[in-house]
C-alpha atoms as a PDB file:
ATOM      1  CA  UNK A   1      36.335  51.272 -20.102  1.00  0.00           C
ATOM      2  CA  UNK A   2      32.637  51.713 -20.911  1.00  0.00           C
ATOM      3  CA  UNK A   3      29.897  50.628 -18.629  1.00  0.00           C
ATOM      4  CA  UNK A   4      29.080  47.330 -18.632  1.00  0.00           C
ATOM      5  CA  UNK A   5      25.252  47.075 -19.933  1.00  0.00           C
ATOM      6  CA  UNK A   6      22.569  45.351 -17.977  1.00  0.00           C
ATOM      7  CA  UNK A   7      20.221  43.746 -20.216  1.00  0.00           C
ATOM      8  CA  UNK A   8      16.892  42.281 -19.232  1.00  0.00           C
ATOM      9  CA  UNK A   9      15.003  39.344 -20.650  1.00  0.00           C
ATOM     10  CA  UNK A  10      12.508  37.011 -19.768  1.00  0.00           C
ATOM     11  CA  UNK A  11      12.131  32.678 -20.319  1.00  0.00           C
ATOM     12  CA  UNK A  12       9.694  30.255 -19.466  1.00  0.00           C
ATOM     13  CA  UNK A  13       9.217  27.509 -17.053  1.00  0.00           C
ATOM     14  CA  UNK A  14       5.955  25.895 -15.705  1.00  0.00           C
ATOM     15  CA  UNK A  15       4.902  28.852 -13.034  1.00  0.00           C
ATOM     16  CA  UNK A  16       5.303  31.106 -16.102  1.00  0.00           C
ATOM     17  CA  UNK A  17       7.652  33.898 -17.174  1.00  0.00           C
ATOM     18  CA  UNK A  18      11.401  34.463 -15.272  1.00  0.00           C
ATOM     19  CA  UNK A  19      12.527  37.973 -15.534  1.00  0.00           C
ATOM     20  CA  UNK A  20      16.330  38.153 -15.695  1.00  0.00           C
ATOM     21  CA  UNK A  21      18.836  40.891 -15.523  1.00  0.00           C
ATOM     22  CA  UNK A  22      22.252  39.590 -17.699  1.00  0.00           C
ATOM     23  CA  UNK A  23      25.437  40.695 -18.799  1.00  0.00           C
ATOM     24  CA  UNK A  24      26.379  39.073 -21.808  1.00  0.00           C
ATOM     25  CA  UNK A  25      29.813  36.812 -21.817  1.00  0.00           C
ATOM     26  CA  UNK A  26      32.351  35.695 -24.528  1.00  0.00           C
ATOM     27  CA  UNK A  27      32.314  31.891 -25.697  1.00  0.00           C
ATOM     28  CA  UNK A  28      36.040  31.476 -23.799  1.00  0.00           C
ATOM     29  CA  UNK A  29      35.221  28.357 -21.555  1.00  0.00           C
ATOM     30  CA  UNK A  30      34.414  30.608 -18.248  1.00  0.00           C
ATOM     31  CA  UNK A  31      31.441  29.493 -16.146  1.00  0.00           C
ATOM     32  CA  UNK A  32      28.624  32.294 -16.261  1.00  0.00           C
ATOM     33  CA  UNK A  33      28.495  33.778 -12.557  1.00  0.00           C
ATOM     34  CA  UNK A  34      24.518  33.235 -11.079  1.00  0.00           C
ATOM     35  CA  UNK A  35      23.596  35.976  -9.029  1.00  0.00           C
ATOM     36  CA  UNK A  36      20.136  35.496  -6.404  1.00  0.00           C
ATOM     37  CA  UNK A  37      19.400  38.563  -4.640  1.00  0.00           C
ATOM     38  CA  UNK A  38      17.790  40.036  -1.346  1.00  0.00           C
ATOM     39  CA  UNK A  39      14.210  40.718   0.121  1.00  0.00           C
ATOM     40  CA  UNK A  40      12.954  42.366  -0.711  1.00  0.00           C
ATOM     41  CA  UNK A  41      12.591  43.772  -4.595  1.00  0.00           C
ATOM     42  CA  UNK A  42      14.194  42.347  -7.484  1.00  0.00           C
ATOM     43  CA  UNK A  43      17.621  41.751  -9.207  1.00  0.00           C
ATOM     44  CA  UNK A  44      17.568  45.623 -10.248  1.00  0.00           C
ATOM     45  CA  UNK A  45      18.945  45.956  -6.514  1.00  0.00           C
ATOM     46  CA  UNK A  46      22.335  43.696  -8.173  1.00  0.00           C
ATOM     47  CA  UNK A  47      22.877  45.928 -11.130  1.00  0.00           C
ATOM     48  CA  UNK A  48      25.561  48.060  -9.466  1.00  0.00           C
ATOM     49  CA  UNK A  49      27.380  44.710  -8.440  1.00  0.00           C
ATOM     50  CA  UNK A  50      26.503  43.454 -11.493  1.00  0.00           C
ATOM     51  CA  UNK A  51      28.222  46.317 -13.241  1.00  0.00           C
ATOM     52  CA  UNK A  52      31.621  46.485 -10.843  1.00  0.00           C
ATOM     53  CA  UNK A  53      32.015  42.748 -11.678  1.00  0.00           C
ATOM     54  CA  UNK A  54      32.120  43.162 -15.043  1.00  0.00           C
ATOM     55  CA  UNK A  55      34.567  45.965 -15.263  1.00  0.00           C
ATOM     56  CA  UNK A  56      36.569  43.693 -13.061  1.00  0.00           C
ATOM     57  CA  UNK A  57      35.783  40.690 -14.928  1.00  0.00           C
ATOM     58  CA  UNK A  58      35.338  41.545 -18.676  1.00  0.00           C
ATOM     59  CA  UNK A  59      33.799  38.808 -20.509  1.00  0.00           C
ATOM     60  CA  UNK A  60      32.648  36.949 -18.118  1.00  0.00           C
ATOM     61  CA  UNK A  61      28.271  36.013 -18.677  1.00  0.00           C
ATOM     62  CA  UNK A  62      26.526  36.711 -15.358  1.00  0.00           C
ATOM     63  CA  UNK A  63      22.972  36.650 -14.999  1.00  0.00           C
ATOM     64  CA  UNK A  64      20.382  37.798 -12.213  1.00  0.00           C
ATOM     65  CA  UNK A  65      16.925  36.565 -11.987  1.00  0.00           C
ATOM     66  CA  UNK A  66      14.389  37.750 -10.178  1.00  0.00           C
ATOM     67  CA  UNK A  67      12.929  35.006  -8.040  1.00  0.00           C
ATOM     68  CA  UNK A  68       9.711  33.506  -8.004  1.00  0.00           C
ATOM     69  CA  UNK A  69       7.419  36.192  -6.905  1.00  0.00           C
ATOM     70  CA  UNK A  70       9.233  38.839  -6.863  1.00  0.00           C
ATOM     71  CA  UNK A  71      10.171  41.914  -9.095  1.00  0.00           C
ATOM     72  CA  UNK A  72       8.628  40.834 -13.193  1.00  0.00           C
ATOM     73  CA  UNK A  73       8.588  37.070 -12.391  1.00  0.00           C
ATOM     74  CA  UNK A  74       5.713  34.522 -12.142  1.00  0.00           C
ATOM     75  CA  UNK A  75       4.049  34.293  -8.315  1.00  0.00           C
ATOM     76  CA  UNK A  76       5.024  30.786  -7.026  1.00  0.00           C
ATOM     77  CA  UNK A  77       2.770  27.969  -7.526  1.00  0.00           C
ATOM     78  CA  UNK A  78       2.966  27.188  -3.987  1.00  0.00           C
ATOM     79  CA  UNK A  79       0.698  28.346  -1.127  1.00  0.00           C
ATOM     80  CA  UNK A  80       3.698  27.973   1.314  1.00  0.00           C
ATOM     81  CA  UNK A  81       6.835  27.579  -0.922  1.00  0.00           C
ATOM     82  CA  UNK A  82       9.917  26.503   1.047  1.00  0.00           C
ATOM     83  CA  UNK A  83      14.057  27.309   0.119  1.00  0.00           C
ATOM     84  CA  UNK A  84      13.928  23.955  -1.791  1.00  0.00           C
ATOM     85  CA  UNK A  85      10.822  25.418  -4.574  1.00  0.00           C
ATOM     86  CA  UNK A  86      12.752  28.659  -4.607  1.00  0.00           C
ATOM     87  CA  UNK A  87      16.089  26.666  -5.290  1.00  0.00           C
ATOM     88  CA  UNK A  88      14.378  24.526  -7.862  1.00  0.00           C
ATOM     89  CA  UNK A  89      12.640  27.492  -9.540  1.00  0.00           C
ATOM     90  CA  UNK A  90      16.059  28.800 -10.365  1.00  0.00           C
ATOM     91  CA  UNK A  91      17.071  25.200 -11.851  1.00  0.00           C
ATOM     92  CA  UNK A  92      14.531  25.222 -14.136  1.00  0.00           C
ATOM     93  CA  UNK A  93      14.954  28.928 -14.921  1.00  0.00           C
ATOM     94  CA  UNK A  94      18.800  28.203 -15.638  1.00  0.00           C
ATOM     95  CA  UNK A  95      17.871  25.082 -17.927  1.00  0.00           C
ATOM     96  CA  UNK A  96      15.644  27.056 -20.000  1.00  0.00           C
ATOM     97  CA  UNK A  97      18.531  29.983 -20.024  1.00  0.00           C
ATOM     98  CA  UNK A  98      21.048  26.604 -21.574  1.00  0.00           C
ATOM     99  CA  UNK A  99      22.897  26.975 -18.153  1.00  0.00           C
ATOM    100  CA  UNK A 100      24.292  24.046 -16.866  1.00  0.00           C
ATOM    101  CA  UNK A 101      26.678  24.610 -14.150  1.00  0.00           C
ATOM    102  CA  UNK A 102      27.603  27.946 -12.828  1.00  0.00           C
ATOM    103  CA  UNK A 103      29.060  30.207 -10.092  1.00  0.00           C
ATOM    104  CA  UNK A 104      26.506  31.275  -7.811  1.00  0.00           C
ATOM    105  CA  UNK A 105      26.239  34.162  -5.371  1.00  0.00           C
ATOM    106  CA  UNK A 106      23.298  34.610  -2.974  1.00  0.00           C
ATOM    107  CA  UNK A 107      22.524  37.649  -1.205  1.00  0.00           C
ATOM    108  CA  UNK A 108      20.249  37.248   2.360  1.00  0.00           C
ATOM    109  CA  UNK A 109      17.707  35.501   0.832  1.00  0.00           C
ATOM    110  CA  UNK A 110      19.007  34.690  -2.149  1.00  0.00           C
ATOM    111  CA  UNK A 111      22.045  33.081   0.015  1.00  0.00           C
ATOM    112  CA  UNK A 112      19.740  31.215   1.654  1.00  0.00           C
ATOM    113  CA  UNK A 113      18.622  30.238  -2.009  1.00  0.00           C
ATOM    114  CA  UNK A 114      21.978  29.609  -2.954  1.00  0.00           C
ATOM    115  CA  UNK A 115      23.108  27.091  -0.614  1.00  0.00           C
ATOM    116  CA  UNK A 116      20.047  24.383  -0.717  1.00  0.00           C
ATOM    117  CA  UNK A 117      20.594  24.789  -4.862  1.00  0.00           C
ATOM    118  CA  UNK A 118      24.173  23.776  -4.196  1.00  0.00           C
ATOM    119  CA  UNK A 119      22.840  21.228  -1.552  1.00  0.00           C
ATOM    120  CA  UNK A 120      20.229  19.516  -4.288  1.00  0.00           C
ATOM    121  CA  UNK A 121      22.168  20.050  -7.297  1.00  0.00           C
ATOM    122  CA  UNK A 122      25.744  20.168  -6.875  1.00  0.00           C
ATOM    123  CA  UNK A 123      27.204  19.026 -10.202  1.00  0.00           C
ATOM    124  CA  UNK A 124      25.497  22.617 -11.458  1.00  0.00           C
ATOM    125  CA  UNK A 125      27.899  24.417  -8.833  1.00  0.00           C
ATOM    126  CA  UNK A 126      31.194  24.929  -8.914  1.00  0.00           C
ATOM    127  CA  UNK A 127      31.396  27.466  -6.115  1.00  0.00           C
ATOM    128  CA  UNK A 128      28.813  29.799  -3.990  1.00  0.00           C
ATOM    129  CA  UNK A 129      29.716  33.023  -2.337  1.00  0.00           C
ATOM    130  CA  UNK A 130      27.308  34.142   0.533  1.00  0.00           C
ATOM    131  CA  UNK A 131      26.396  37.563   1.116  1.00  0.00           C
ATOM    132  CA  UNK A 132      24.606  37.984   4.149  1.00  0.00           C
ATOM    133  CA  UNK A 133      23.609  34.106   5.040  1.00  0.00           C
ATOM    134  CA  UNK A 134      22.258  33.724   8.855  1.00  0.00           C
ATOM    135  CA  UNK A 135      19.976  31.578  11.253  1.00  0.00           C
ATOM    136  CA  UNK A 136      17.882  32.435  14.238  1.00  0.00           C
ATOM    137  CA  UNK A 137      16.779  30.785  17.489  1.00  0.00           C
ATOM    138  CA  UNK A 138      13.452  29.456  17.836  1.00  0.00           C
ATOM    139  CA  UNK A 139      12.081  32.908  19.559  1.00  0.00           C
ATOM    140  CA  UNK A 140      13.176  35.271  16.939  1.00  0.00           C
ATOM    141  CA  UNK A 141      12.849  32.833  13.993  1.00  0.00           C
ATOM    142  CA  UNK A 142       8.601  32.772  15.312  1.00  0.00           C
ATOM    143  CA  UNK A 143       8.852  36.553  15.578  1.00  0.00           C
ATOM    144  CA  UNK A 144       9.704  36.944  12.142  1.00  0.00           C
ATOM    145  CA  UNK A 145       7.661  34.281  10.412  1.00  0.00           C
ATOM    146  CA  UNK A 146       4.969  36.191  12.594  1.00  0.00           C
ATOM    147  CA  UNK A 147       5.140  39.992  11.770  1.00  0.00           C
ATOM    148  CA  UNK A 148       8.092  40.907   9.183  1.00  0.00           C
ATOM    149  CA  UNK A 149       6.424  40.128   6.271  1.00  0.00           C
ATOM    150  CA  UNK A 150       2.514  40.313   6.112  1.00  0.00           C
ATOM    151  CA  UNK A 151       0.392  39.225   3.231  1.00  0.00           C
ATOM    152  CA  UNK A 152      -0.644  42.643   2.028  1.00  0.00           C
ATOM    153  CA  UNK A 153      -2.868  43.679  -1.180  1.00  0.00           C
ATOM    154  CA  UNK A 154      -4.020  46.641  -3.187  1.00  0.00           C
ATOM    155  CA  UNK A 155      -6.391  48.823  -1.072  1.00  0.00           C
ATOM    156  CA  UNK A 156      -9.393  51.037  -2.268  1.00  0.00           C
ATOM    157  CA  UNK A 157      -8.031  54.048  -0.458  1.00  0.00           C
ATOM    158  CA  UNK A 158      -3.819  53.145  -1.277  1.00  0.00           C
ATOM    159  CA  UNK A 159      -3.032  51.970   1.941  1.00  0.00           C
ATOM    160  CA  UNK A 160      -0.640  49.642   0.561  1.00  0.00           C
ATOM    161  CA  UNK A 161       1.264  51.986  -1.345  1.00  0.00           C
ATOM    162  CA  UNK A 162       2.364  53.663   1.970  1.00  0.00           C
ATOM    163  CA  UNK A 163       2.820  50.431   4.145  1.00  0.00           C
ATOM    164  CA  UNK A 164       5.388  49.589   0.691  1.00  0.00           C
ATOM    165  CA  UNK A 165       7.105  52.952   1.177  1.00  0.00           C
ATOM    166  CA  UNK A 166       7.515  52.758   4.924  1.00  0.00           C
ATOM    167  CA  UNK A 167       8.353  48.912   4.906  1.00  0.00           C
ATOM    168  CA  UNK A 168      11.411  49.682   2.780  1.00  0.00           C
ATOM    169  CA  UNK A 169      12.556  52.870   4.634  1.00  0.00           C
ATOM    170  CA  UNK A 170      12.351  51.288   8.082  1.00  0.00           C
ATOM    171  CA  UNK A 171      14.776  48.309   6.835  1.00  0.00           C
ATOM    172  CA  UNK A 172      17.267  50.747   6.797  1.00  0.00           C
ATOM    173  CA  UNK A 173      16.344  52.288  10.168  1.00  0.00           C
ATOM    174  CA  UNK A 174      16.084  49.124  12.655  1.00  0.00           C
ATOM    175  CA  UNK A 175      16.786  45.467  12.312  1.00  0.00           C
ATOM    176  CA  UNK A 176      14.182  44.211  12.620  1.00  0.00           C
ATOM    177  CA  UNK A 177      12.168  46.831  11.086  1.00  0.00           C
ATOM    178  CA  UNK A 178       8.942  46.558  13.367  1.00  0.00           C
ATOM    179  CA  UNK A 179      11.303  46.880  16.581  1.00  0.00           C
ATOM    180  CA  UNK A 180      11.282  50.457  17.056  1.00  0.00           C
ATOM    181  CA  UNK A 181      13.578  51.224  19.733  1.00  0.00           C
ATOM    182  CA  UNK A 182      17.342  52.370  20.450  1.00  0.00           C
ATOM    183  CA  UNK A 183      18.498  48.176  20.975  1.00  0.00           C
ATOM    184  CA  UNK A 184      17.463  47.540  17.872  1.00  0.00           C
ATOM    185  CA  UNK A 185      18.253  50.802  15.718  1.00  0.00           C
ATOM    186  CA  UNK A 186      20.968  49.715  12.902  1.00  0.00           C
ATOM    187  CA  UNK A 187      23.914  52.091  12.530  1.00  0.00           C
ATOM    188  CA  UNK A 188      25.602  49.978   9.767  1.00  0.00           C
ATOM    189  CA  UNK A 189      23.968  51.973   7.090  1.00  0.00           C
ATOM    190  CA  UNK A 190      22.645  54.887   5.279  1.00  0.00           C
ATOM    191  CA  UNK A 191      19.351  55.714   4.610  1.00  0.00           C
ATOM    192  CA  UNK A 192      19.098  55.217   0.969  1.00  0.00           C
ATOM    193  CA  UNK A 193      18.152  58.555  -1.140  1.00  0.00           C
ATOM    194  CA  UNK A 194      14.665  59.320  -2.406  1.00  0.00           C
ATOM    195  CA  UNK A 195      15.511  57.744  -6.128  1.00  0.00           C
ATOM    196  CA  UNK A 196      16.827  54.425  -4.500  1.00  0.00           C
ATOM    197  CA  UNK A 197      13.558  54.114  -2.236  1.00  0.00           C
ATOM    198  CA  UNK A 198      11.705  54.998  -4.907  1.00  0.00           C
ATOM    199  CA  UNK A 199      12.476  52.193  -7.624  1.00  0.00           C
ATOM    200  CA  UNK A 200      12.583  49.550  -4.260  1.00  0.00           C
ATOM    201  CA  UNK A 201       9.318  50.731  -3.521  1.00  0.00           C
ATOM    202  CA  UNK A 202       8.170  49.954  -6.826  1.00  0.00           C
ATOM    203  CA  UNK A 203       9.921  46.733  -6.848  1.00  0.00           C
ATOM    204  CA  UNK A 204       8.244  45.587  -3.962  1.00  0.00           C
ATOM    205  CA  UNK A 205       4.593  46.919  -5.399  1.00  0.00           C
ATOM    206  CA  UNK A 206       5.095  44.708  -8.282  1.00  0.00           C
ATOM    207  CA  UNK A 207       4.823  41.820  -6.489  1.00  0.00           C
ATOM    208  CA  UNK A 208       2.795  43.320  -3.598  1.00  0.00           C
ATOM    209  CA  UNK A 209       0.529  40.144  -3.255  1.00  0.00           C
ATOM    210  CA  UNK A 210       3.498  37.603  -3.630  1.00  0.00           C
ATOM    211  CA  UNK A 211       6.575  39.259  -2.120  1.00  0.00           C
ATOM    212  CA  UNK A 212       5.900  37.436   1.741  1.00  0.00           C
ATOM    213  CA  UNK A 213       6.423  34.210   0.372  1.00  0.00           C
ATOM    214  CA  UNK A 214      10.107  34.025  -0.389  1.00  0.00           C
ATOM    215  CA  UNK A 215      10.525  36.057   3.020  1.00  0.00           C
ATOM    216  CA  UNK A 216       8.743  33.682   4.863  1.00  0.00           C
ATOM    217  CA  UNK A 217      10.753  30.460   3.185  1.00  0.00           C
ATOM    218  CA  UNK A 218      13.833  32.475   4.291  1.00  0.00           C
ATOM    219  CA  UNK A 219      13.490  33.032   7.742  1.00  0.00           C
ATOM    220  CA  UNK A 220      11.852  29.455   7.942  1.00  0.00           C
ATOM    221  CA  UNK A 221      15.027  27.864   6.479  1.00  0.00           C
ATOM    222  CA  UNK A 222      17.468  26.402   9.047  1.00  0.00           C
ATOM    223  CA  UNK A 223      21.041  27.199   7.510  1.00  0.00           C
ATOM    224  CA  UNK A 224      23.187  26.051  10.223  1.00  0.00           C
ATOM    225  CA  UNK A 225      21.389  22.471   9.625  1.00  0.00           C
ATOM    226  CA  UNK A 226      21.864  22.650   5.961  1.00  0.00           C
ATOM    227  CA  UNK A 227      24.809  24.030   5.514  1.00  0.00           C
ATOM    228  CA  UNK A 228      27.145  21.079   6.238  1.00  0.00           C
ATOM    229  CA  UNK A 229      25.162  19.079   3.471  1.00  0.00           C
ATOM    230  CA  UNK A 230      26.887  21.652   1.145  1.00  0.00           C
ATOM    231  CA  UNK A 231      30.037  19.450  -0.615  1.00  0.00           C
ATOM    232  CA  UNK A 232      31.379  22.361  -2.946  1.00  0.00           C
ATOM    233  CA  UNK A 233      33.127  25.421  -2.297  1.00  0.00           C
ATOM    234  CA  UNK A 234      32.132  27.781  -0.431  1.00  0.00           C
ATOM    235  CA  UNK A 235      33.015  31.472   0.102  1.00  0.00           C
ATOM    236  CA  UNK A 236      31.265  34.188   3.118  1.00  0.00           C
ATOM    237  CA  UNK A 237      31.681  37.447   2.710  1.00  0.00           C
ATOM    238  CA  UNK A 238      32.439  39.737   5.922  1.00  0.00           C
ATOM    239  CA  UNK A 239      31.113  43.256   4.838  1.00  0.00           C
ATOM    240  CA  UNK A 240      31.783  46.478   6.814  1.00  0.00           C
ATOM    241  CA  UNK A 241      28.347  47.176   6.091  1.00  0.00           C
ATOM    242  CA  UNK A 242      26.607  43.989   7.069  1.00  0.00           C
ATOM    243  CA  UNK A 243      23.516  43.946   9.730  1.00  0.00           C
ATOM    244  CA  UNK A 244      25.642  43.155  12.513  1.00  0.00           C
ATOM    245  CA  UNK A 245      23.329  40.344  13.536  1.00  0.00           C
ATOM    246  CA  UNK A 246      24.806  38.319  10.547  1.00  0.00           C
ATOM    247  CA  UNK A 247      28.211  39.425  10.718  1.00  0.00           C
ATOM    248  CA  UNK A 248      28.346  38.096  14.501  1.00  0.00           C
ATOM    249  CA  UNK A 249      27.138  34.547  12.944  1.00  0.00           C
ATOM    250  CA  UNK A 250      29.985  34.487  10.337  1.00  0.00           C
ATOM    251  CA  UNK A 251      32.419  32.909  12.120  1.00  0.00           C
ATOM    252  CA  UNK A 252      29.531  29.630  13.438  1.00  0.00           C
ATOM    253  CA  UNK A 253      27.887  29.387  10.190  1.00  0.00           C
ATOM    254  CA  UNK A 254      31.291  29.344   7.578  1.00  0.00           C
ATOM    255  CA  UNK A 255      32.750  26.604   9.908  1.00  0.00           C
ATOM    256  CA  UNK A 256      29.836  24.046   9.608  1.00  0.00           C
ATOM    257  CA  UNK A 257      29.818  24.284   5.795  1.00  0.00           C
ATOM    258  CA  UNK A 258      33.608  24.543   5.812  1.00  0.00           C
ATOM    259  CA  UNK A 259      33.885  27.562   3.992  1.00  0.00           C
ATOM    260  CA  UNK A 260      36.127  30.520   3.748  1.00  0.00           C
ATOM    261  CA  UNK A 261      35.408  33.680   4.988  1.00  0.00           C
ATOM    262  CA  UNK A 262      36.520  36.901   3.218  1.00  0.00           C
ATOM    263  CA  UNK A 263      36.923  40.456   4.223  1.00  0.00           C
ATOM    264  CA  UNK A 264      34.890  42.908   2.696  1.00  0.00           C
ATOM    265  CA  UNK A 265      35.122  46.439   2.955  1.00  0.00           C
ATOM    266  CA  UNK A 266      31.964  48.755   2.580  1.00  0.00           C
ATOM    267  CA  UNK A 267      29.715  49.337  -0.749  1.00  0.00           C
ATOM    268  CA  UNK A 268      29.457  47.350  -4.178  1.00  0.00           C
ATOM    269  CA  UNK A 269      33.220  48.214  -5.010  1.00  0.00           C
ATOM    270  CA  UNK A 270      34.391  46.068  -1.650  1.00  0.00           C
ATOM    271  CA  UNK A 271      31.959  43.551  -2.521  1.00  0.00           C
ATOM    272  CA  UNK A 272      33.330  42.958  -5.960  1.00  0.00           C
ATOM    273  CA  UNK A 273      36.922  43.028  -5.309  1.00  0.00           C
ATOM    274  CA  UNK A 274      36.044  40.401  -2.835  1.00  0.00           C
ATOM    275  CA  UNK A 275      34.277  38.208  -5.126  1.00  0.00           C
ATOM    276  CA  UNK A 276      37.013  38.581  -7.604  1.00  0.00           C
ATOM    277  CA  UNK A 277      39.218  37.276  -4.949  1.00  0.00           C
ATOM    278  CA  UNK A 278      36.782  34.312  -4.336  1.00  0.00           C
ATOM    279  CA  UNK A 279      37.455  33.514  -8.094  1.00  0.00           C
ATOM    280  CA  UNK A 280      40.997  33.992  -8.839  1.00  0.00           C
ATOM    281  CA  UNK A 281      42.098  31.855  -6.038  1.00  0.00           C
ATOM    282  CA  UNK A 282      39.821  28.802  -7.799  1.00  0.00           C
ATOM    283  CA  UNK A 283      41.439  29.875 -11.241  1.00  0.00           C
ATOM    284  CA  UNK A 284      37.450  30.334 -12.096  1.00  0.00           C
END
């Protein structure tokens, strides 16, 4: 089989133009899959996933947008945008896309995302899978409102073209990145090569004077309060390669929404054979 290709494409709602990454689907009656990704960067860092669905999946429309201030989309019109903007900001993105009710999977953020979309719009859902959903206690939620994610802009002498490049390394050294020492050094994951931290360095540059905002709605949201609003299905990934951090919540945070948790193994190709699992057993 060929590789699936990744298309990209833009619409238009109020804040201005949504950049989307999208697989085109057949006209067989199959809800398009939604997919909201991480912080930070852009839906390019779904393509891969994007791609090992498809294969898996053949015919199936899925579609990626980059959210609000981030990656090739509008900044948000709000000085202090919470989950709930984000969440509507992919309504409106999806009604000018002729999307009416979908399949959504949220990654981190993008989880985060996911679950107050299914909260305020749930005819539109039919099912979310989280990827990497968690919550924090008052202390550490303050720490990283505080110093993960400064407002940064371009600097006469390209200072903020190295913060950018170290930012994105360090995610992959320590969790949280700023908290340099052996507690808090992650061993869950690799290092990603120099072509990978290139283009997520460059997705993060794009939107070097917007990316902090959907951060900063993230780690402000309270998912263990919302999550038992959520009244459709609900699916939770457990990934070998998850921050262990979130994997440790799994088991708290799937109960209170009553959803199921799946086993993952490590790398898009266990992510997607979950997901595919997620579906079949909804006859989605």
């Amino acid at each position: 089989m060929r590789t699936p290709f990744v298309d990209r494409a833009f619409v238009r709602i109020d804040e201005g133009l949504v950049h989307y990454r999208h697989i085109a689907g057949e006209a067989d009656g199959r809800l398009p899959l939604v997919m909201l990704h991480a912080s930070p960067g852009s839906s390019r860092g779904l393509e891969p996933l994007m791609r090992e669905l498809a294969r898996a999946d053949p015919g199936r429309r899925i579609v990626a947008p980059d959210s609000l201030g981030n990656g090739d989309s509008a900044a948000p019109a709000a000085v202090n945008p919470d989950i709930a903007y984000f969440a509507g900001g992919v309504g409106r993105a999806l009604d000018a896309l002729g999307i009416t009710r979908a399949i959504v999977f949220g990654s981190h953020t993008g989880a985060r995302v996911a679950c107050e979309f299914g909260i305020l719009y749930p005819e539109r859902v039919t099912a979310i899978v989280f990827d990497g959903i968690g919550d924090y206690d008052d202390a550490m939620r303050s720490l990283l409102l505080r110093e993960y994610a400064p407002e940064v802009a371009p600097d006469d002498y390209g200072r903020h073209l190295l913060w950018a490049f170290n930012f994105v390394r360090d995610q992959a050294l320590h969790y949280p990145y700023f908290m340099r020492d052996p507690e808090h050094r992650l061993m869950s994951r690799p290092v990603a090569s120099a072509d990978e931290l290139h283009w997520r360095v460059v997705e993060v540059l794009k939107s070097i004077t917007s990316y902090h905002k959907s951060y900063r709605a993230a780690f402000a949201y309270r998912a263990s309060e919302r999550l038992p609003l959520l009244e459709v299905p609900n699916y939770f990934l457990d990934s070998e390669d998850e921050l262990p951090t979130l994997r440790a919540m799994l088991e708290q945070l799937s109960t209170k929404s009553g959803g199921v948790r799946i086993a993952s193994a490590a790398g898009v190709g266990g992510k997607s054979e979950a997901i595919s699992r997620c579906l079949a057993c909804m006859n989605l």
